[in-house]
N, C-alpha and C. Protein backbone atom coordinates (compact mmCIF):
# COMPACT_ATOMS: atom_id res chain seq x y z
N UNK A 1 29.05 -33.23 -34.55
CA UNK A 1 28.26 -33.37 -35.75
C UNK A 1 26.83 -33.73 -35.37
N UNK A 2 25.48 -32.71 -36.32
CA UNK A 2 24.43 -33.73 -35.76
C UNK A 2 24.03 -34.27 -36.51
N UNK A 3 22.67 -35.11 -35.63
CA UNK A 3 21.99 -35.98 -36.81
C UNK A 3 20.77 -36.11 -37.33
N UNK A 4 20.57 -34.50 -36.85
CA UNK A 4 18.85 -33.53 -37.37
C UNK A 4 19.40 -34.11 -39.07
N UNK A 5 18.06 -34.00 -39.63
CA UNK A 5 17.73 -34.29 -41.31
C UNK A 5 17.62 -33.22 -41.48
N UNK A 6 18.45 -32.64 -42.71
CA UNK A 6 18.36 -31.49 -43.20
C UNK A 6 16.94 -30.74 -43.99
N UNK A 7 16.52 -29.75 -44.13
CA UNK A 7 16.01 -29.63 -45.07
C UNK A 7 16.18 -29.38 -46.59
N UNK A 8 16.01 -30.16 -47.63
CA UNK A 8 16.19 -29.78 -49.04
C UNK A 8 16.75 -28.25 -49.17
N UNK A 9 17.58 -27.84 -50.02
CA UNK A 9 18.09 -26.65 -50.39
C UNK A 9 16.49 -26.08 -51.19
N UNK A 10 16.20 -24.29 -51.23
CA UNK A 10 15.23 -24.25 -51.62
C UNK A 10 13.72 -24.10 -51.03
N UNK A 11 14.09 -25.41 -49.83
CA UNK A 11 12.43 -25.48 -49.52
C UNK A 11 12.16 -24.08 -48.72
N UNK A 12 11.21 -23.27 -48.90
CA UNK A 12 10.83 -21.73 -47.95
C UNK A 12 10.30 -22.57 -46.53
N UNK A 13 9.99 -23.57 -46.56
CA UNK A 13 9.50 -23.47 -44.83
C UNK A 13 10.39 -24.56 -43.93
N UNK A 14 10.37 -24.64 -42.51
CA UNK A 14 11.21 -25.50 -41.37
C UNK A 14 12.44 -25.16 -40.77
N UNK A 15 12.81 -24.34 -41.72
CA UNK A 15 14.28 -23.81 -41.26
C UNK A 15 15.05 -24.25 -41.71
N UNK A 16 16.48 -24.64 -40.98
CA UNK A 16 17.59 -25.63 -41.53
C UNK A 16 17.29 -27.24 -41.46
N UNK A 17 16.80 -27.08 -40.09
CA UNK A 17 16.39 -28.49 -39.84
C UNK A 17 15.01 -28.62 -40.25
N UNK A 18 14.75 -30.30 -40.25
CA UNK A 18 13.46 -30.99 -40.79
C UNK A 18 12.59 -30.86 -39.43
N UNK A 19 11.55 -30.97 -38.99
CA UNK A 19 10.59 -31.01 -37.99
C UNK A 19 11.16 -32.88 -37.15
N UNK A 20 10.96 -32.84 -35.20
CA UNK A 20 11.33 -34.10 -35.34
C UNK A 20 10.36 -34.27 -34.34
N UNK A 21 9.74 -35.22 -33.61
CA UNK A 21 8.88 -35.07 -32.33
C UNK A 21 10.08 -35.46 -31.46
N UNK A 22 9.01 -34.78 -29.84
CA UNK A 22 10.28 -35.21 -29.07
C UNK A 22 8.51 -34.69 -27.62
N UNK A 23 9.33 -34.86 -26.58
CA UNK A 23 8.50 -34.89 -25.59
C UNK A 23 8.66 -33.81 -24.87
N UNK A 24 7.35 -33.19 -24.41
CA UNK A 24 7.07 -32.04 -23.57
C UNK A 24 7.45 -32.20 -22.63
N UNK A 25 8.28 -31.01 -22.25
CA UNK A 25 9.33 -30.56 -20.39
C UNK A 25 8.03 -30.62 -19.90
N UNK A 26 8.58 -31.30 -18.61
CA UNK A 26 7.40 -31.03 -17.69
C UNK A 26 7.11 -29.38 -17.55
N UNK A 27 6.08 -28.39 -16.81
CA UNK A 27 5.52 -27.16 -16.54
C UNK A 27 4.90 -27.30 -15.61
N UNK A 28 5.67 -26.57 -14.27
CA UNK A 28 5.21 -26.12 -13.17
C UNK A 28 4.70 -25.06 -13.03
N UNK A 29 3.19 -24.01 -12.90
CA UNK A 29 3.16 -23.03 -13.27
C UNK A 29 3.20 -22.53 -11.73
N UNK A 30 3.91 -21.58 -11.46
CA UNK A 30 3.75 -20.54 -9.74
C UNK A 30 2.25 -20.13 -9.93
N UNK A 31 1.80 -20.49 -8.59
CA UNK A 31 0.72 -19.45 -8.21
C UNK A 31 1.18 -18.57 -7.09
N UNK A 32 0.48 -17.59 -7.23
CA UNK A 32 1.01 -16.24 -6.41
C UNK A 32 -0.02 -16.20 -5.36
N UNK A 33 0.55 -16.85 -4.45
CA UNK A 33 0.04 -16.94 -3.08
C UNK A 33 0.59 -15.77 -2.50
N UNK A 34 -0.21 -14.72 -1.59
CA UNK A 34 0.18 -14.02 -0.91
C UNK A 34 0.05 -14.54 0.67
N UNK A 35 0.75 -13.77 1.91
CA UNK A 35 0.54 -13.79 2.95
C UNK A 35 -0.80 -13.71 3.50
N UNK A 36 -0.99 -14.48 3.95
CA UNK A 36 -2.15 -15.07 5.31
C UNK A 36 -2.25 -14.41 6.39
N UNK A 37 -2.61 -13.15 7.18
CA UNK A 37 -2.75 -13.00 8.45
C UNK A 37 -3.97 -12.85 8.39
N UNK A 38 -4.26 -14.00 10.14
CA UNK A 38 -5.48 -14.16 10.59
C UNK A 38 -5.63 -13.47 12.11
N UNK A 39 -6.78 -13.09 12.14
CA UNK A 39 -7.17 -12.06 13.38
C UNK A 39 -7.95 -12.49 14.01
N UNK A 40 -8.39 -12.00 15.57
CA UNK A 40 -9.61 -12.43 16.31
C UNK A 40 -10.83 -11.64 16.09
N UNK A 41 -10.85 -10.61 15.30
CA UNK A 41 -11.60 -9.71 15.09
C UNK A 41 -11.25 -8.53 13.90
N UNK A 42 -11.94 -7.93 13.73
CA UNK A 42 -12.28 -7.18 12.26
C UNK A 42 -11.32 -5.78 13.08
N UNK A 43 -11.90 -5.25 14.39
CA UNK A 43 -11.68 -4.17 14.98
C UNK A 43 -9.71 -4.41 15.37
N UNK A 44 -9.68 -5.29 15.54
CA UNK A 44 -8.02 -6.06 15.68
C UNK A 44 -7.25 -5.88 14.08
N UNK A 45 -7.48 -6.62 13.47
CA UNK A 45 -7.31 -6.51 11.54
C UNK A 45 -7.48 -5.06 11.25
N UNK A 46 -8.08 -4.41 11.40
CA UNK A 46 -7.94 -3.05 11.03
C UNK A 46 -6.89 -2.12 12.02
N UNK A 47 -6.98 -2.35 13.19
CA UNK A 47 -5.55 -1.45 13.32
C UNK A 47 -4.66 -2.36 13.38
N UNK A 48 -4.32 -3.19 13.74
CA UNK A 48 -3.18 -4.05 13.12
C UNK A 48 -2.68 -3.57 11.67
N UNK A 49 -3.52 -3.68 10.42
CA UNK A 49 -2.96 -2.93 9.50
C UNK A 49 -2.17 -1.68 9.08
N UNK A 50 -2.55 -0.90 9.97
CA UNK A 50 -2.34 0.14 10.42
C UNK A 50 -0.93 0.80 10.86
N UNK A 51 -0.72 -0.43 11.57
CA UNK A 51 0.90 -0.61 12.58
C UNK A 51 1.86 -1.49 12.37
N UNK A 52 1.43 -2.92 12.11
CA UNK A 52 2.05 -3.96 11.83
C UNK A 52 3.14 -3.96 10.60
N UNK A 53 4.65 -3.13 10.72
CA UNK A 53 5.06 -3.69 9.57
C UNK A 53 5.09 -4.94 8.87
N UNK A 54 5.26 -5.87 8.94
CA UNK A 54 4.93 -7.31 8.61
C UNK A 54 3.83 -7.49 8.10
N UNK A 55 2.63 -6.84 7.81
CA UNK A 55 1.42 -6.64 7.08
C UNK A 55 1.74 -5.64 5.92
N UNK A 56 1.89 -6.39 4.78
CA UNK A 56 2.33 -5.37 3.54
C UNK A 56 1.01 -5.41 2.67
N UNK A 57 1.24 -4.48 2.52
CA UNK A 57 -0.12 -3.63 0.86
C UNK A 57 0.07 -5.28 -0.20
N UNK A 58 -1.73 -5.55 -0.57
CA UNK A 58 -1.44 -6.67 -1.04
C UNK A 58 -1.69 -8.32 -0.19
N UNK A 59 -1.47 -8.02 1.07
CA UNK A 59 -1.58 -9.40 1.98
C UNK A 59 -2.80 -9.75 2.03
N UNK A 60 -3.41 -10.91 2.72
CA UNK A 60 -4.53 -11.17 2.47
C UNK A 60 -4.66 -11.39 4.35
N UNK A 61 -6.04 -10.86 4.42
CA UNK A 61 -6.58 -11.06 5.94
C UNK A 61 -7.52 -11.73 6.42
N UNK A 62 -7.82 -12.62 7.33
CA UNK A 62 -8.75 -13.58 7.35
C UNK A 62 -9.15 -13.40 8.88
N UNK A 63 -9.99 -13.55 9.33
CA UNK A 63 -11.09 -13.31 10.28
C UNK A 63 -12.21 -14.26 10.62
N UNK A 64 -11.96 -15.56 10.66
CA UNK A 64 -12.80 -16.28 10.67
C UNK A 64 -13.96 -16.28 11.52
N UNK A 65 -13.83 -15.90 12.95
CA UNK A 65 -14.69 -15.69 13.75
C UNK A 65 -15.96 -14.86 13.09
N UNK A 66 -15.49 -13.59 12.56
CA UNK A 66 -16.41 -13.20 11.77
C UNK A 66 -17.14 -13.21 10.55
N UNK A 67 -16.33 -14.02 9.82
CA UNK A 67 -16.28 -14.54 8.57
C UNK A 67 -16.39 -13.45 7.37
N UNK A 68 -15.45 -13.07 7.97
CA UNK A 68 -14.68 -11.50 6.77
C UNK A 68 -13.27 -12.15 6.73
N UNK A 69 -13.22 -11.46 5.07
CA UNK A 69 -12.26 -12.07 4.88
C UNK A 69 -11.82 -10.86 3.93
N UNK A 70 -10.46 -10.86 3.66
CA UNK A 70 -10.22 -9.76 2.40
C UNK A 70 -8.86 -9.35 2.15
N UNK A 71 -8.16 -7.71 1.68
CA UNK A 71 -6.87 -7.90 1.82
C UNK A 71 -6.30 -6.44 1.83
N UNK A 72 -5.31 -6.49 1.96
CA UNK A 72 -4.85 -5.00 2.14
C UNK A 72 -4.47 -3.95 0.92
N UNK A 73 -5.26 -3.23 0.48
CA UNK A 73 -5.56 -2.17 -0.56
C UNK A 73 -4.42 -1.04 0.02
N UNK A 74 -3.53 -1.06 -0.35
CA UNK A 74 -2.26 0.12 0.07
C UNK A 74 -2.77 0.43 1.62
N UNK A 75 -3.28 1.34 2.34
CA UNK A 75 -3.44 1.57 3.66
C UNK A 75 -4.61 1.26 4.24
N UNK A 76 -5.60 0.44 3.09
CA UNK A 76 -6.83 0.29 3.77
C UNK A 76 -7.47 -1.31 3.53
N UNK A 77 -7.76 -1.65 4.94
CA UNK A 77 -8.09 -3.20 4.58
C UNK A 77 -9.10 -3.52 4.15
N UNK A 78 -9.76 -3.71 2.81
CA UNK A 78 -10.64 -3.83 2.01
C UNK A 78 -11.32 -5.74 2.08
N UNK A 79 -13.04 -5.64 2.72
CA UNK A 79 -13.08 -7.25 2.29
C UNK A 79 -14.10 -7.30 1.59
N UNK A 80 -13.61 -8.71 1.12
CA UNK A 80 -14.49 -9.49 -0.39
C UNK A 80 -15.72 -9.85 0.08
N UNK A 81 -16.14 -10.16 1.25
CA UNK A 81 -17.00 -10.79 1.55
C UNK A 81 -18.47 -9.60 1.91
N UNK A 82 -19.24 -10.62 1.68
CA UNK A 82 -20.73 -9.61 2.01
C UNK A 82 -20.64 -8.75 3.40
N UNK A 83 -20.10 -9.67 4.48
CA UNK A 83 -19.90 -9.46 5.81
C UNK A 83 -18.49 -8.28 5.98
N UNK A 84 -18.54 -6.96 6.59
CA UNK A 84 -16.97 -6.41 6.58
C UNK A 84 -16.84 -6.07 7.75
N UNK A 85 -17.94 -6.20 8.82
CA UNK A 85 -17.44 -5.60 10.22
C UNK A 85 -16.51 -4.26 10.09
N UNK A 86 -15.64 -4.19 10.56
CA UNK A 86 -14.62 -3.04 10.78
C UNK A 86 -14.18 -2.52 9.93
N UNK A 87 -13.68 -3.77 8.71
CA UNK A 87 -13.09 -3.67 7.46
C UNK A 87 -13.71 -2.54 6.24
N UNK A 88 -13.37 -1.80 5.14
CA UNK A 88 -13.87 -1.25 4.39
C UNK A 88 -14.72 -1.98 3.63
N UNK A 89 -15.38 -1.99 3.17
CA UNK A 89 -16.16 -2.45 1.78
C UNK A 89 -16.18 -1.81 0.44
N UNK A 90 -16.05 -2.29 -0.58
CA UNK A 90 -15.83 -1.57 -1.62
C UNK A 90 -16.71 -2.30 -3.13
N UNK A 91 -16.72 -1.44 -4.02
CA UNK A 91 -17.02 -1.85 -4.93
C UNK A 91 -15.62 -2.78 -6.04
N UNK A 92 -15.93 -4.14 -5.51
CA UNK A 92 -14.54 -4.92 -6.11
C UNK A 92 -13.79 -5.00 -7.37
N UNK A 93 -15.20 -4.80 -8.39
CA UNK A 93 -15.22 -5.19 -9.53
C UNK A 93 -14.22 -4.06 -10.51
N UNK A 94 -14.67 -2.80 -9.55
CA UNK A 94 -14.22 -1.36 -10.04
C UNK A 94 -12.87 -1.77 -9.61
N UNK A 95 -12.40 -1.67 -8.28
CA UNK A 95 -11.36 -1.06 -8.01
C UNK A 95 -10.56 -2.32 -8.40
N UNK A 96 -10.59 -3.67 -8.98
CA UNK A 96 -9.72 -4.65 -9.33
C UNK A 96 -9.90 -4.40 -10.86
N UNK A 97 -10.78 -3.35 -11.85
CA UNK A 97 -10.15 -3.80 -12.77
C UNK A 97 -9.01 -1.78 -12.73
N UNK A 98 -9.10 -1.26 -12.04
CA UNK A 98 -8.30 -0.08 -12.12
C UNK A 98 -6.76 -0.53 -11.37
N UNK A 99 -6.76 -1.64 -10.33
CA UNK A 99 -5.97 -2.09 -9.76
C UNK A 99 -5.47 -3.75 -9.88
N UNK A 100 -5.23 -3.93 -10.99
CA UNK A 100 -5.17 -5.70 -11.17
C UNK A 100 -3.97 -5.88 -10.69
N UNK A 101 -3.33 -5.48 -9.73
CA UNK A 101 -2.10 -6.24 -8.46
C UNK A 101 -2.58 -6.49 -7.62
N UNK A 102 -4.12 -6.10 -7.31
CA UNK A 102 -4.60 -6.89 -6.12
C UNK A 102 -5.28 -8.37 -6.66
N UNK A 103 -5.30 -8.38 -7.99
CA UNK A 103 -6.62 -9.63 -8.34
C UNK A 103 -6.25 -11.03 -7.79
N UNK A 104 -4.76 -11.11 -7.40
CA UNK A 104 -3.97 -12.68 -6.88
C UNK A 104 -4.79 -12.44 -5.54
N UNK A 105 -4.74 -11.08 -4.63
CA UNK A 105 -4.86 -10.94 -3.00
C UNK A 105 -6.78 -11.20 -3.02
N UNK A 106 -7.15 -10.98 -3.78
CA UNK A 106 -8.98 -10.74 -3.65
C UNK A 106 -9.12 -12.34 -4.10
N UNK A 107 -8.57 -12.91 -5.02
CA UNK A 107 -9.11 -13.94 -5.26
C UNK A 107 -8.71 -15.33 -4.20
N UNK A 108 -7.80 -15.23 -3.72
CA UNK A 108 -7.05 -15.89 -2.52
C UNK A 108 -7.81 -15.42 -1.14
N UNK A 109 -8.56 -14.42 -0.95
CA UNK A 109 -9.18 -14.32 0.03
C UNK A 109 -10.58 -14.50 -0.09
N UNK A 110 -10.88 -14.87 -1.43
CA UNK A 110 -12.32 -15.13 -1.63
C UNK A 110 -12.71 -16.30 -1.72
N UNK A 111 -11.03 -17.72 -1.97
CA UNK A 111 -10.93 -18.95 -1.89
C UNK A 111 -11.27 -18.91 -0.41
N UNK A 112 -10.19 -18.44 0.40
CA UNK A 112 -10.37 -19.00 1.91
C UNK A 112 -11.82 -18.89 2.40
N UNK A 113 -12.77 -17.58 2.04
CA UNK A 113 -13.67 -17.21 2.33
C UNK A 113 -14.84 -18.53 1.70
N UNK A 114 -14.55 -19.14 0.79
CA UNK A 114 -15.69 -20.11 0.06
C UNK A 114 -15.57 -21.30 0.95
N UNK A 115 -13.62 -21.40 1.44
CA UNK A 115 -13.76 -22.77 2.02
C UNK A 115 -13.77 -23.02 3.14
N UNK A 116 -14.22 -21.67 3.72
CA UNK A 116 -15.04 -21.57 5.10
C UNK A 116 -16.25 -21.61 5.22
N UNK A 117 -16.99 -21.56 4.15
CA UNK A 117 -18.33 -21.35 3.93
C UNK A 117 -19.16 -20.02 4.10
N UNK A 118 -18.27 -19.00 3.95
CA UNK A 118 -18.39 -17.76 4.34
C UNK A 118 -18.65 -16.97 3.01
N UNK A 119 -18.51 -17.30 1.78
CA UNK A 119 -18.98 -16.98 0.73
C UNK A 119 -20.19 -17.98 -0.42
């Protein structure tokens, strides 16, 4: 049996039951961290991509030495940063709003890239 307060027969709004407070579930929200591979070089990161199964479309690549940073665009390693050495360069703005499954991988490589001081 419960011991919700009914609502009056009649009334159009609340439902069956009366309104009661009660306390908010905690909310953990996931962030979508992708994979991290870091390289000694831009010319390394690019064929590495290339070959490396373990480097999937989507990962994020970091290069600190050079301070390129960026992520893997289906077969081509695309970076965020002003700096691309080896890496492609692209127009970001375009190809993330035609491609928003990369926007977790560009923005995660544009964090690492800020908190290197590289952006």
């Amino acid at each position: 049996m419960s011991n919700e307060t009914r609502q009056p027969a009649g009334v159009p709004t609340g439902g069956q039951f009366a309104a009661t407070t009660h306390a908010e579930g905690a909310v953990a929200l996931a962030v979508d961290t992708k994979p991290v591979h870091e390289f000694d070089s831009t010319g390394e990161a690019y064929d590495q991509t290339q070959c490396d199964d373990t480097i999937h479309d989507g990962d994020v690549l970091a290069i600190p030495s050079e301070g390129v940073y960026g992520f893997l665009y289906q077969a081509w390693p695309i970076a965020v940063t002003e700096q691309h050495g080896d890496l492609h360069s692209a127009n970001l703005e375009g190809l993330l709003a035609d491609n928003p499954q990369y926007v977790a991988a560009a923005d995660q490589a544009k964090a690492l890239a800020r908190a290197a001081a590289h952006i």
